[in-house]
PDB file of N, CA and C in Angstrom:
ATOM      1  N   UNK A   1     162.795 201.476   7.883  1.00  0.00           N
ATOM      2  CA  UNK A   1     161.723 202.446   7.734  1.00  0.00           C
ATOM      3  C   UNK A   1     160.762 202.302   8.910  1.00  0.00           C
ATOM      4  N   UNK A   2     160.526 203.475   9.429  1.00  0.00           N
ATOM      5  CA  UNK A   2     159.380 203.394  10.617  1.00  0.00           C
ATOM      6  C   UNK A   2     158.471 204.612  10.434  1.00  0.00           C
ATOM      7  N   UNK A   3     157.434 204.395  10.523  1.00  0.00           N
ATOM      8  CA  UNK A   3     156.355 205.328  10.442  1.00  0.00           C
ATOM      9  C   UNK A   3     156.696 206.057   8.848  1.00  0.00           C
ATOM     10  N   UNK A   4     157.389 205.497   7.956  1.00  0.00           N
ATOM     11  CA  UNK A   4     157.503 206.337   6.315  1.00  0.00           C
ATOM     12  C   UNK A   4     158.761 206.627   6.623  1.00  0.00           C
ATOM     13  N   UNK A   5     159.673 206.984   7.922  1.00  0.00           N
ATOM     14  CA  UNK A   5     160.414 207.333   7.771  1.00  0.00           C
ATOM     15  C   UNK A   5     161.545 206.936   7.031  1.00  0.00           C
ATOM     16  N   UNK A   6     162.609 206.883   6.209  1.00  0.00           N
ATOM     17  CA  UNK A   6     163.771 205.673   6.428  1.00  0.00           C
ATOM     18  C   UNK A   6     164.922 206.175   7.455  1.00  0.00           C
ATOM     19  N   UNK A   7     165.472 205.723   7.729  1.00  0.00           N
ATOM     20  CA  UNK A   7     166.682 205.631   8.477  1.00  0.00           C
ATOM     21  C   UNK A   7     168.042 204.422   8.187  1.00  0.00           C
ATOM     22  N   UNK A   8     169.157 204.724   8.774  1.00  0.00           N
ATOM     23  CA  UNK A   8     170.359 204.256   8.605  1.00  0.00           C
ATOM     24  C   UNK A   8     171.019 204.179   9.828  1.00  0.00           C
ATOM     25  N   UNK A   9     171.789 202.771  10.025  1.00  0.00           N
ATOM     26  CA  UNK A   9     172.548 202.450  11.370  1.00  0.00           C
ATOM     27  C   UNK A   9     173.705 203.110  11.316  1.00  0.00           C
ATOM     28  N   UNK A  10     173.802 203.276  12.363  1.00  0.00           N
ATOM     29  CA  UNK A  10     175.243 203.886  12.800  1.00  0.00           C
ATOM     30  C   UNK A  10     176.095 203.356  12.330  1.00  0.00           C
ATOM     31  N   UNK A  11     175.978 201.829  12.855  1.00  0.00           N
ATOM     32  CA  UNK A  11     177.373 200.715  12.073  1.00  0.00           C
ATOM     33  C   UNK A  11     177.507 200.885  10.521  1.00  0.00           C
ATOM     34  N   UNK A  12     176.739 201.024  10.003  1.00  0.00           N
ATOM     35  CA  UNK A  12     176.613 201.115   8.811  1.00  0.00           C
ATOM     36  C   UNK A  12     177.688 201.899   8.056  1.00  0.00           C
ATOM     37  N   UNK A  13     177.261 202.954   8.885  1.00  0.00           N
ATOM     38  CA  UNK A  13     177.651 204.872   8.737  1.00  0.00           C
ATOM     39  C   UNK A  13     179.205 204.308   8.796  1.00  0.00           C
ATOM     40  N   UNK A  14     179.776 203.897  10.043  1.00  0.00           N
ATOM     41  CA  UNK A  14     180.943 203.601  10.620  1.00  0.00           C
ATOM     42  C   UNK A  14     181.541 202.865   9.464  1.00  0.00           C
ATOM     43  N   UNK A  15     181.098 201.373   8.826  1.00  0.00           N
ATOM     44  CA  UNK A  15     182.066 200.754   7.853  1.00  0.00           C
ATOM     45  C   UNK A  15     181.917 201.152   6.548  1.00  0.00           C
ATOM     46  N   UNK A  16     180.771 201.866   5.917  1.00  0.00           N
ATOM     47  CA  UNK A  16     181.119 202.937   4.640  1.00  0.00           C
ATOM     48  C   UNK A  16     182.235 203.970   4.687  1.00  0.00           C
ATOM     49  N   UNK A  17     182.458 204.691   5.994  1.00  0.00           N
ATOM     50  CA  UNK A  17     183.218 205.833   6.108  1.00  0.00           C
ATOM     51  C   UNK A  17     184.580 205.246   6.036  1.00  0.00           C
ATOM     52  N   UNK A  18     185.008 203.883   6.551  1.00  0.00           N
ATOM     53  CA  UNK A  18     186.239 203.224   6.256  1.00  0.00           C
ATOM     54  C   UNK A  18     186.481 202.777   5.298  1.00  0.00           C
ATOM     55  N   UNK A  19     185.274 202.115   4.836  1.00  0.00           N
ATOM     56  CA  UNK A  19     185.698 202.123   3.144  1.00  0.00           C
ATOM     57  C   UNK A  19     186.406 203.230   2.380  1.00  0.00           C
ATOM     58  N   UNK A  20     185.348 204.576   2.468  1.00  0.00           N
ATOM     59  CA  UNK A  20     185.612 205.118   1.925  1.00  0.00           C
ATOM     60  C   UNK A  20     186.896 205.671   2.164  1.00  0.00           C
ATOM     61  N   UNK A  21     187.561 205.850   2.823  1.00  0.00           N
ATOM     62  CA  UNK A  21     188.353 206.533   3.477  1.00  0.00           C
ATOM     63  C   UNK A  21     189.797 205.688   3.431  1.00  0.00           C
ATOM     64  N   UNK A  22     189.442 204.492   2.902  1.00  0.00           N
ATOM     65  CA  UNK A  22     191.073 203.146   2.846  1.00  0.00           C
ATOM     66  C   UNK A  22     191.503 203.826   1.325  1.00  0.00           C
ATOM     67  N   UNK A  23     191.233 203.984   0.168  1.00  0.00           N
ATOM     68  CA  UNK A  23     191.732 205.079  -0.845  1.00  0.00           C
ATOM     69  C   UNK A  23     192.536 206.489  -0.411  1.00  0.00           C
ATOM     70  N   UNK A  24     191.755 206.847   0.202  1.00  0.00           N
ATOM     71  CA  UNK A  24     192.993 208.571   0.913  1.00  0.00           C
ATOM     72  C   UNK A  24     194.097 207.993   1.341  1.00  0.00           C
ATOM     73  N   UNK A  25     193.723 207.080   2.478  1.00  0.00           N
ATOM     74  CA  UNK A  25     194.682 206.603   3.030  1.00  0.00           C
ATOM     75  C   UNK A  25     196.190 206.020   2.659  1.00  0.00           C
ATOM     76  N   UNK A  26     195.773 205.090   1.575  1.00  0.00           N
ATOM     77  CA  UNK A  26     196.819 204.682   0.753  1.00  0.00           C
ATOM     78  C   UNK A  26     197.016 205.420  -0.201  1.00  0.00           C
ATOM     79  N   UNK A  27     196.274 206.607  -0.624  1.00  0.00           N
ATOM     80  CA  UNK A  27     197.787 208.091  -0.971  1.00  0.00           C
ATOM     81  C   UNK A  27     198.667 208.616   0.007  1.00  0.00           C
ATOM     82  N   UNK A  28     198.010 208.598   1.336  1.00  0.00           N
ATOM     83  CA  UNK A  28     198.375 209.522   2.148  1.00  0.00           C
ATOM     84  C   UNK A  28     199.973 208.333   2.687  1.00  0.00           C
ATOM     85  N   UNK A  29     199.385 207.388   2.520  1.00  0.00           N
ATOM     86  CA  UNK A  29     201.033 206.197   2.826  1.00  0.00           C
ATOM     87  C   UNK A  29     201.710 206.559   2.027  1.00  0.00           C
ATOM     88  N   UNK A  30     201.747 206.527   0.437  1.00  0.00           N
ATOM     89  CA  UNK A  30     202.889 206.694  -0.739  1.00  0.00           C
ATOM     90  C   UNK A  30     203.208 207.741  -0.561  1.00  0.00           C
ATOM     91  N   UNK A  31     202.668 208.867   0.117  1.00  0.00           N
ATOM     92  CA  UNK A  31     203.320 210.175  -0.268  1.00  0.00           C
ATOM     93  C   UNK A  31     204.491 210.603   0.622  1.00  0.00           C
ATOM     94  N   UNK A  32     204.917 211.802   0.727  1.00  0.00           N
ATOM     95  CA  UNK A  32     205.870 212.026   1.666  1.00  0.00           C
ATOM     96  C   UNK A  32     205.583 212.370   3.115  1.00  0.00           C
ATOM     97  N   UNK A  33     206.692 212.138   3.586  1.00  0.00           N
ATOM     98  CA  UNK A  33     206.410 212.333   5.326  1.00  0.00           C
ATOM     99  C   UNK A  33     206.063 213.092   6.104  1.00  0.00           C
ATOM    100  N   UNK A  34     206.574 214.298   5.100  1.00  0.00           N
ATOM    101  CA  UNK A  34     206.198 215.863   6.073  1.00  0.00           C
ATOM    102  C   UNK A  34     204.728 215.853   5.676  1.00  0.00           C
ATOM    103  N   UNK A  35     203.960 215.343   4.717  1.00  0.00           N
ATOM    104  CA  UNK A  35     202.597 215.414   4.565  1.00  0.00           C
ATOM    105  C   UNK A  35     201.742 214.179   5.525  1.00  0.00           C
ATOM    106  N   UNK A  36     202.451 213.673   5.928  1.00  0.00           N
ATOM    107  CA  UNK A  36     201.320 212.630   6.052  1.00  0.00           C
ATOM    108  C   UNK A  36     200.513 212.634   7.421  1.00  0.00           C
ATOM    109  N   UNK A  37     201.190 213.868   8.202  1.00  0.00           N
ATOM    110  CA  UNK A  37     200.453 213.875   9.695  1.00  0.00           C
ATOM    111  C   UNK A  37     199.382 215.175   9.439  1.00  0.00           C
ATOM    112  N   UNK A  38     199.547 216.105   8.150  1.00  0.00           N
ATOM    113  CA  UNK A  38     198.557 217.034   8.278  1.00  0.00           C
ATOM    114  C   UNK A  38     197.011 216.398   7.043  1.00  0.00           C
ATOM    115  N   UNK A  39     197.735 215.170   6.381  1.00  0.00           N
ATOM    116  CA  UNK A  39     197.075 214.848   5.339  1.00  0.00           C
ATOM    117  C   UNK A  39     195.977 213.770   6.091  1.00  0.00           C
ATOM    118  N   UNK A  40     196.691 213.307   7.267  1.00  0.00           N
ATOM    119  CA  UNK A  40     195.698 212.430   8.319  1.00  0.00           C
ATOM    120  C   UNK A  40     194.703 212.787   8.724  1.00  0.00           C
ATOM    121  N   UNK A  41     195.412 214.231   9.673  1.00  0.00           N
ATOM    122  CA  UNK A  41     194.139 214.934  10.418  1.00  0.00           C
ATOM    123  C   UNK A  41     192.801 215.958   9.513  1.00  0.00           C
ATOM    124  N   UNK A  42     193.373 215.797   8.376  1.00  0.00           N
ATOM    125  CA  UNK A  42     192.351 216.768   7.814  1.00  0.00           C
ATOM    126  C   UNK A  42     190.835 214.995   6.794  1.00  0.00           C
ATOM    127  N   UNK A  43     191.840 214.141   7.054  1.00  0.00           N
ATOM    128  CA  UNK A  43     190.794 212.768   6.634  1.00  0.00           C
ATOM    129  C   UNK A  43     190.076 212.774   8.270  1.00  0.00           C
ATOM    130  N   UNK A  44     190.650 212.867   8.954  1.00  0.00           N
ATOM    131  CA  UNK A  44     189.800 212.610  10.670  1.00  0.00           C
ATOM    132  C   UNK A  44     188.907 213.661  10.579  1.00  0.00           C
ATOM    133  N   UNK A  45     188.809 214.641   9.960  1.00  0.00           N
ATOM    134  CA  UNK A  45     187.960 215.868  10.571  1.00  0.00           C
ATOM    135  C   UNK A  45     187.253 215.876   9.398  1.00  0.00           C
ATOM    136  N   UNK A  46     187.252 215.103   8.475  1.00  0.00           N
ATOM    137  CA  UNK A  46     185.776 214.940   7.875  1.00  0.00           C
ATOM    138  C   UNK A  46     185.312 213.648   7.916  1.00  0.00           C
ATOM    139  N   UNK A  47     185.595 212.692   8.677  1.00  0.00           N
ATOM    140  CA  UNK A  47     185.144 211.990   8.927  1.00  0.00           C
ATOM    141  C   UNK A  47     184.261 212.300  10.251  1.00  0.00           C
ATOM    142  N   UNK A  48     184.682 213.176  11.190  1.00  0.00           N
ATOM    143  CA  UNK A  48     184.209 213.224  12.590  1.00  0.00           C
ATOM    144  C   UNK A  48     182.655 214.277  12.105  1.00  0.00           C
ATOM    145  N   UNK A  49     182.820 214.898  10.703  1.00  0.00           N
ATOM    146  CA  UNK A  49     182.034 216.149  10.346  1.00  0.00           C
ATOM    147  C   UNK A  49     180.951 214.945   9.823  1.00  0.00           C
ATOM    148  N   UNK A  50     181.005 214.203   8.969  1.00  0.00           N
ATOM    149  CA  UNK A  50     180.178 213.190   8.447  1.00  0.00           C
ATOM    150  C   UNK A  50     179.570 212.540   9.450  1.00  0.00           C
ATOM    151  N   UNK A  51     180.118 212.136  10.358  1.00  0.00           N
ATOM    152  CA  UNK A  51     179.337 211.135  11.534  1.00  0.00           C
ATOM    153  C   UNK A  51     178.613 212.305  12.437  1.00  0.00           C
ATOM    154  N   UNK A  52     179.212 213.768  12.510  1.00  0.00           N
ATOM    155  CA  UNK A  52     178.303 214.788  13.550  1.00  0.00           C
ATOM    156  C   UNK A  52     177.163 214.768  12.315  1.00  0.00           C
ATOM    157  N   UNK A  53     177.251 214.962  11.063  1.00  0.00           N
ATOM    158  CA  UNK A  53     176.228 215.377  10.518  1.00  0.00           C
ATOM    159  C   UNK A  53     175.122 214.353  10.536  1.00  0.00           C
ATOM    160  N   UNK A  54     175.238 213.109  10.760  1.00  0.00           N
ATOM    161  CA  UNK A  54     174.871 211.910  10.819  1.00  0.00           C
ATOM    162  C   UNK A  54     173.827 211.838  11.989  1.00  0.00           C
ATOM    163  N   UNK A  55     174.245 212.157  13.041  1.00  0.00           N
ATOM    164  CA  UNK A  55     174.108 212.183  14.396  1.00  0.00           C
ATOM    165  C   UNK A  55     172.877 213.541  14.467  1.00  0.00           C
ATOM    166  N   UNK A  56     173.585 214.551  13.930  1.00  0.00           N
ATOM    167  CA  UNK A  56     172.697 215.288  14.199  1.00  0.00           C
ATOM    168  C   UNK A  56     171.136 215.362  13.011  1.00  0.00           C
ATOM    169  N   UNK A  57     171.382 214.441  12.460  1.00  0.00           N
ATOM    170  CA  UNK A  57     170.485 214.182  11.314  1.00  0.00           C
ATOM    171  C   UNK A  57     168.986 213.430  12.104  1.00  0.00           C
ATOM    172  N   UNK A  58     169.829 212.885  13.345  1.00  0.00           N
ATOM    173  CA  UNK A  58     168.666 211.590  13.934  1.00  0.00           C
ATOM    174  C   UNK A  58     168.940 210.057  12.936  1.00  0.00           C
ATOM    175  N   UNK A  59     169.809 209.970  12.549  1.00  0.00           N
ATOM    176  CA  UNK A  59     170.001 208.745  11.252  1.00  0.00           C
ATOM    177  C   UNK A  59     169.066 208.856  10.295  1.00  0.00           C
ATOM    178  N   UNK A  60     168.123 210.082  10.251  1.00  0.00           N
ATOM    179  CA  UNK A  60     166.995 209.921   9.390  1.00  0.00           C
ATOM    180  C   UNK A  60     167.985 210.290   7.876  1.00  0.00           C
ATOM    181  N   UNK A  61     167.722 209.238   6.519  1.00  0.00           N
ATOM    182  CA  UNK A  61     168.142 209.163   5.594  1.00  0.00           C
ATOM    183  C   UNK A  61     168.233 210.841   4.938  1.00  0.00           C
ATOM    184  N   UNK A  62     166.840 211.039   4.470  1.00  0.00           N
ATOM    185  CA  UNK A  62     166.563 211.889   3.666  1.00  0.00           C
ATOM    186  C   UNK A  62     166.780 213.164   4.419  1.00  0.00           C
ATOM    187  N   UNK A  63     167.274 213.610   5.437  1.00  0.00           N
ATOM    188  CA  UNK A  63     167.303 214.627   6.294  1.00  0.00           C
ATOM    189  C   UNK A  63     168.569 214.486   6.295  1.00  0.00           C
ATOM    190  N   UNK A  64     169.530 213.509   6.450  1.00  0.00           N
ATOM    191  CA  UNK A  64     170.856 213.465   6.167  1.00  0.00           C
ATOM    192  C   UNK A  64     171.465 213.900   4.615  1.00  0.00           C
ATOM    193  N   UNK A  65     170.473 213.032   3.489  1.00  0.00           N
ATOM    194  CA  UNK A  65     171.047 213.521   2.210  1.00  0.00           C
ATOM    195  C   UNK A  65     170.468 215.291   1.946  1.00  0.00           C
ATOM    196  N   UNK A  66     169.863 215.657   2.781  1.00  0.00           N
ATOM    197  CA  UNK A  66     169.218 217.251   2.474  1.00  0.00           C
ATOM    198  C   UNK A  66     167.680 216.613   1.577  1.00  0.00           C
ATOM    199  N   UNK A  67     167.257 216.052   1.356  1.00  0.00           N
ATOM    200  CA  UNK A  67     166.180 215.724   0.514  1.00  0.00           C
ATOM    201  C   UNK A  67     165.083 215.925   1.565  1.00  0.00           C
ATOM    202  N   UNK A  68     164.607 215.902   2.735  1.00  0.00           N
ATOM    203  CA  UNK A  68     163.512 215.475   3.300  1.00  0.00           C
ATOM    204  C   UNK A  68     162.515 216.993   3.459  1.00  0.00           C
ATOM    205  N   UNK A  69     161.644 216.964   2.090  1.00  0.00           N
ATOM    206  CA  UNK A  69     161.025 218.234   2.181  1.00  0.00           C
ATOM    207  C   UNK A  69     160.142 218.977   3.304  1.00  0.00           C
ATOM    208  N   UNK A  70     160.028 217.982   4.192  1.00  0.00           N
ATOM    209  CA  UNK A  70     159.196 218.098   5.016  1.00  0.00           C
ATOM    210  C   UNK A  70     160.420 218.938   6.769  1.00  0.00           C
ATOM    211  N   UNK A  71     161.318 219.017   6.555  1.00  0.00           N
ATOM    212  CA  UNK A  71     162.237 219.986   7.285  1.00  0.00           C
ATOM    213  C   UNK A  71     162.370 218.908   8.858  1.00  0.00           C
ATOM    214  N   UNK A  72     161.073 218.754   9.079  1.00  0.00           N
ATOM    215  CA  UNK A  72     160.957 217.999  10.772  1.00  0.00           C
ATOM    216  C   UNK A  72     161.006 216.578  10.403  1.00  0.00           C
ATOM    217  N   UNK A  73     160.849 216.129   9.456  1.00  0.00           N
ATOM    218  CA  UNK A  73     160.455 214.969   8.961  1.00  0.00           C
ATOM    219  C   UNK A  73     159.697 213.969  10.059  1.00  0.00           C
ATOM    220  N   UNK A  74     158.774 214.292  10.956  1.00  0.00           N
ATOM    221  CA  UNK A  74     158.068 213.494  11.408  1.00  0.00           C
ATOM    222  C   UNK A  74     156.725 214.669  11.721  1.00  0.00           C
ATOM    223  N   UNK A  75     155.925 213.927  12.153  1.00  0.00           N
ATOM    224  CA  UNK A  75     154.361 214.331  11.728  1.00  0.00           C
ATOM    225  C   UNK A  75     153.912 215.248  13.449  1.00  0.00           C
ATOM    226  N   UNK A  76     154.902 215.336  14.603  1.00  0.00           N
ATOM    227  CA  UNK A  76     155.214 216.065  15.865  1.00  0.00           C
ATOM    228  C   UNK A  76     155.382 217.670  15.365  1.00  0.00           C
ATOM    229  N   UNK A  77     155.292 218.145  14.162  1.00  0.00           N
ATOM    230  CA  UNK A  77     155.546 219.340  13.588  1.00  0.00           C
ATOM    231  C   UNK A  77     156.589 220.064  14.848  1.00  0.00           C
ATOM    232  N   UNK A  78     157.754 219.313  15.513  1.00  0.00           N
ATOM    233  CA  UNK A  78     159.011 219.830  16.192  1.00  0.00           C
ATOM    234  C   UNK A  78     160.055 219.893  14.850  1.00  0.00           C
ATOM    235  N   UNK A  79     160.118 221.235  14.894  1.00  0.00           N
ATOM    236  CA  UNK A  79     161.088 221.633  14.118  1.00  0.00           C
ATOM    237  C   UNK A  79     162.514 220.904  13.652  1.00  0.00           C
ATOM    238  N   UNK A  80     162.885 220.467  12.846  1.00  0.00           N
ATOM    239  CA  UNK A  80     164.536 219.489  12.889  1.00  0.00           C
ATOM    240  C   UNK A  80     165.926 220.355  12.841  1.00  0.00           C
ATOM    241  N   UNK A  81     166.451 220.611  13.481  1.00  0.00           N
ATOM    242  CA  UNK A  81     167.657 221.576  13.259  1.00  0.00           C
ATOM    243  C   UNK A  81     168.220 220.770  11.951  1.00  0.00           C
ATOM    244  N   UNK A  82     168.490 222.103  11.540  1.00  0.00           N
ATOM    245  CA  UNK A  82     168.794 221.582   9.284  1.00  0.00           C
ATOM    246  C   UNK A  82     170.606 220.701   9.567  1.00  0.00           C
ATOM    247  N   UNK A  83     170.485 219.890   8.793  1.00  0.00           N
ATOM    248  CA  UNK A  83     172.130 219.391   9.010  1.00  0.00           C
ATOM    249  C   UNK A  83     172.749 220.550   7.491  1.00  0.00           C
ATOM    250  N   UNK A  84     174.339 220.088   7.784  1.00  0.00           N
ATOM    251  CA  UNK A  84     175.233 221.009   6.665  1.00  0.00           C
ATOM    252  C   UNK A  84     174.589 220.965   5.540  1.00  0.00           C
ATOM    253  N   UNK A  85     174.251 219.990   4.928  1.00  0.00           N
ATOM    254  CA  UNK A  85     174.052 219.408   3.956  1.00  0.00           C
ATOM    255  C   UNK A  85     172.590 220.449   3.415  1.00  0.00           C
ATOM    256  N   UNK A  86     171.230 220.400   4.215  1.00  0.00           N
ATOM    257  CA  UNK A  86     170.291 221.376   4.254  1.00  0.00           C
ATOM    258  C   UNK A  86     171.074 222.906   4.224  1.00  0.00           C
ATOM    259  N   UNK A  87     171.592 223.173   4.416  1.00  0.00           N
ATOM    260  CA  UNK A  87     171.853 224.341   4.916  1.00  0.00           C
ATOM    261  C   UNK A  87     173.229 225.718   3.367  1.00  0.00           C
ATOM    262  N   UNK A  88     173.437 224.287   2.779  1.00  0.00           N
ATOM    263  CA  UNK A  88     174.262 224.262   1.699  1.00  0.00           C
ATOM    264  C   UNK A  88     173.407 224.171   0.423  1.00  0.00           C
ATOM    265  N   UNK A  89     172.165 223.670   0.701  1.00  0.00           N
ATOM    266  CA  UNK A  89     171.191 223.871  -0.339  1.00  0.00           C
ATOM    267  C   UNK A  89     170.650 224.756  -1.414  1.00  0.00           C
ATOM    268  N   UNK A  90     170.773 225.288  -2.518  1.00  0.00           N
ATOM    269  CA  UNK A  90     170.166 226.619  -2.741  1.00  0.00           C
ATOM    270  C   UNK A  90     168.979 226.811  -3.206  1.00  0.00           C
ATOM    271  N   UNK A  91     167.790 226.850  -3.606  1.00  0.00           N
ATOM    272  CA  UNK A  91     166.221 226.657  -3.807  1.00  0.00           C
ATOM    273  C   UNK A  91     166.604 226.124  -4.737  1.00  0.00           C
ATOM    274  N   UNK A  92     167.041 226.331  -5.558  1.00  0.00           N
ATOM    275  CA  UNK A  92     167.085 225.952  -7.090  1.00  0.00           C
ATOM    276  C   UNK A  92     167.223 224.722  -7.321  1.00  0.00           C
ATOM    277  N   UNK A  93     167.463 224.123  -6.416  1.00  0.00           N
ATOM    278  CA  UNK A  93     167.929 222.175  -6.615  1.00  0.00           C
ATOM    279  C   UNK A  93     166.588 221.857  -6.594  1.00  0.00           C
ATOM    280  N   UNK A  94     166.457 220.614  -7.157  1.00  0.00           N
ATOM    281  CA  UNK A  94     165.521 219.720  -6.706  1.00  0.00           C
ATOM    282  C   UNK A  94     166.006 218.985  -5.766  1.00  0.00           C
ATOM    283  N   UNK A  95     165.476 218.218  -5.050  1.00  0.00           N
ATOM    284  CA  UNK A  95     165.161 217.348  -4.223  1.00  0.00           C
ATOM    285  C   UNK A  95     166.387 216.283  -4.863  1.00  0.00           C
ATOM    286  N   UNK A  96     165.886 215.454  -5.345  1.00  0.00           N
ATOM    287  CA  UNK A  96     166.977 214.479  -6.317  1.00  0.00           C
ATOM    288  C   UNK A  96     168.313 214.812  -6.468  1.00  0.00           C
ATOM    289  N   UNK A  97     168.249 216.388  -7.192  1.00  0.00           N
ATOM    290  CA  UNK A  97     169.495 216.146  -7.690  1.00  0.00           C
ATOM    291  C   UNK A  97     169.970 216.831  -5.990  1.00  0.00           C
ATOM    292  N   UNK A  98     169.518 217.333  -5.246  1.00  0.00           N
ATOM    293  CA  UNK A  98     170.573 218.151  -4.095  1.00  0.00           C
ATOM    294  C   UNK A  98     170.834 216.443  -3.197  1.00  0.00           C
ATOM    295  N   UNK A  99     170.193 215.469  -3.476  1.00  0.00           N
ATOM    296  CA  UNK A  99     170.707 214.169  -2.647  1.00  0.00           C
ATOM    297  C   UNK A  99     172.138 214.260  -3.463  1.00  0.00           C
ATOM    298  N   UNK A 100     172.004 213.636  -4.625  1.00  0.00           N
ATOM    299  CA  UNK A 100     172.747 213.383  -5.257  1.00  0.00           C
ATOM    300  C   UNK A 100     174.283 214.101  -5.523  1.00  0.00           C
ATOM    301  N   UNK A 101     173.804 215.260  -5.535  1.00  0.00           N
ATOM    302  CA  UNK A 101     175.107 216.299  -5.278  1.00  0.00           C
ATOM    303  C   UNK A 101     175.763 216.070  -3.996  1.00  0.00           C
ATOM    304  N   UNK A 102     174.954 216.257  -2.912  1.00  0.00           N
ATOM    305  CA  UNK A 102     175.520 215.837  -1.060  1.00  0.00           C
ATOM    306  C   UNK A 102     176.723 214.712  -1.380  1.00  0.00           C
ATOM    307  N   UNK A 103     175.684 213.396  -2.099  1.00  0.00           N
ATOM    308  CA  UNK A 103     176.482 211.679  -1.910  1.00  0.00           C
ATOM    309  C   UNK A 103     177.359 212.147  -2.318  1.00  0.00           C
ATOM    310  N   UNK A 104     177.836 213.047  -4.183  1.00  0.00           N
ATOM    311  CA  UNK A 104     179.196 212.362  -4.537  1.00  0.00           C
ATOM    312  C   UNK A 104     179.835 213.622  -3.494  1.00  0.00           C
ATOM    313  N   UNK A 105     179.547 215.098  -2.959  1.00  0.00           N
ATOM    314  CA  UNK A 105     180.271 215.706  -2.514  1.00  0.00           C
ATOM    315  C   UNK A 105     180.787 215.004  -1.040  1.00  0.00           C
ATOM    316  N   UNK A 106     180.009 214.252  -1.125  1.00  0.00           N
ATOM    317  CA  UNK A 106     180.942 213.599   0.927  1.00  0.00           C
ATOM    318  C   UNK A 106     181.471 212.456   0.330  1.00  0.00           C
ATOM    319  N   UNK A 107     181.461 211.649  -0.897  1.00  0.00           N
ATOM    320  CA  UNK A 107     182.001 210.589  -1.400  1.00  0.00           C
ATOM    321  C   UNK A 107     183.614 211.232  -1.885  1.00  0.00           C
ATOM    322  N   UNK A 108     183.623 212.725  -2.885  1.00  0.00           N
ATOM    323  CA  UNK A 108     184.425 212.566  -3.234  1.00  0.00           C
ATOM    324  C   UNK A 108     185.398 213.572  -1.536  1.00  0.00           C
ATOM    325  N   UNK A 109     185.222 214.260  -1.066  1.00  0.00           N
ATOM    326  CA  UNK A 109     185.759 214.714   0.461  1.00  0.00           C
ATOM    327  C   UNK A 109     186.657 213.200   1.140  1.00  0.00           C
ATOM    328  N   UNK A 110     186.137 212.019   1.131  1.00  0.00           N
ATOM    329  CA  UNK A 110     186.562 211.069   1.636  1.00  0.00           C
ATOM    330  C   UNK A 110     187.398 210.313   0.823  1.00  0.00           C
TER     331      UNK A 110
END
């Protein structure tokens, strides 16, 4: 946390996403062969979508989970370009539950 903000390391980002991602994987081994080179690349391209969204988040937490009501989330009132996650939002969420929806929707994607 700096200045209120929180934030999250990259490395971090990097060995959750392998975690998460060693389960697909070992379906994607048992299954058959003609699947397993399109069943790969479509685990790589949400993984590469999770780490852009990451990236383009600034590592800031709550701007990554869509929660950070404040849009710029720092007090420079420079606008934050919205990540997917913001942008997938519909008013109607709260705050809470649209984190919460994001986690299990990129938990269960991986």
């Amino acid at each position: 946390t700096h200045d209120g903000i929180a934030y999250f390391r990259r490395e971090g980002l990097e060995s959750l996403l392998c975690w998460l991602s060693l389960p697909a994987l070992l379906t994607i081994a048992a299954g058959p062969d003609a699947a397993r080179s399109q069943a790969i690349e479509q685990l790589e391209a949400r993984i590469t979508e999770a780490r852009a969204d990451a990236e383009s988040s600034g590592y800031r937490l709550a701007l990554w989970l869509g929660t950070d009501a404040r849009a710029g989330g720092d007090d420079d009132n420079t606008p934050a370009t919205p990540t997917q996650a913001e942008e997938k939002t519909t008013t109607e969420a709260t705050p809470t539950t649209t984190g919460e929806a994001q986690r299990d929707a990129d938990s269960a994607r991986l």
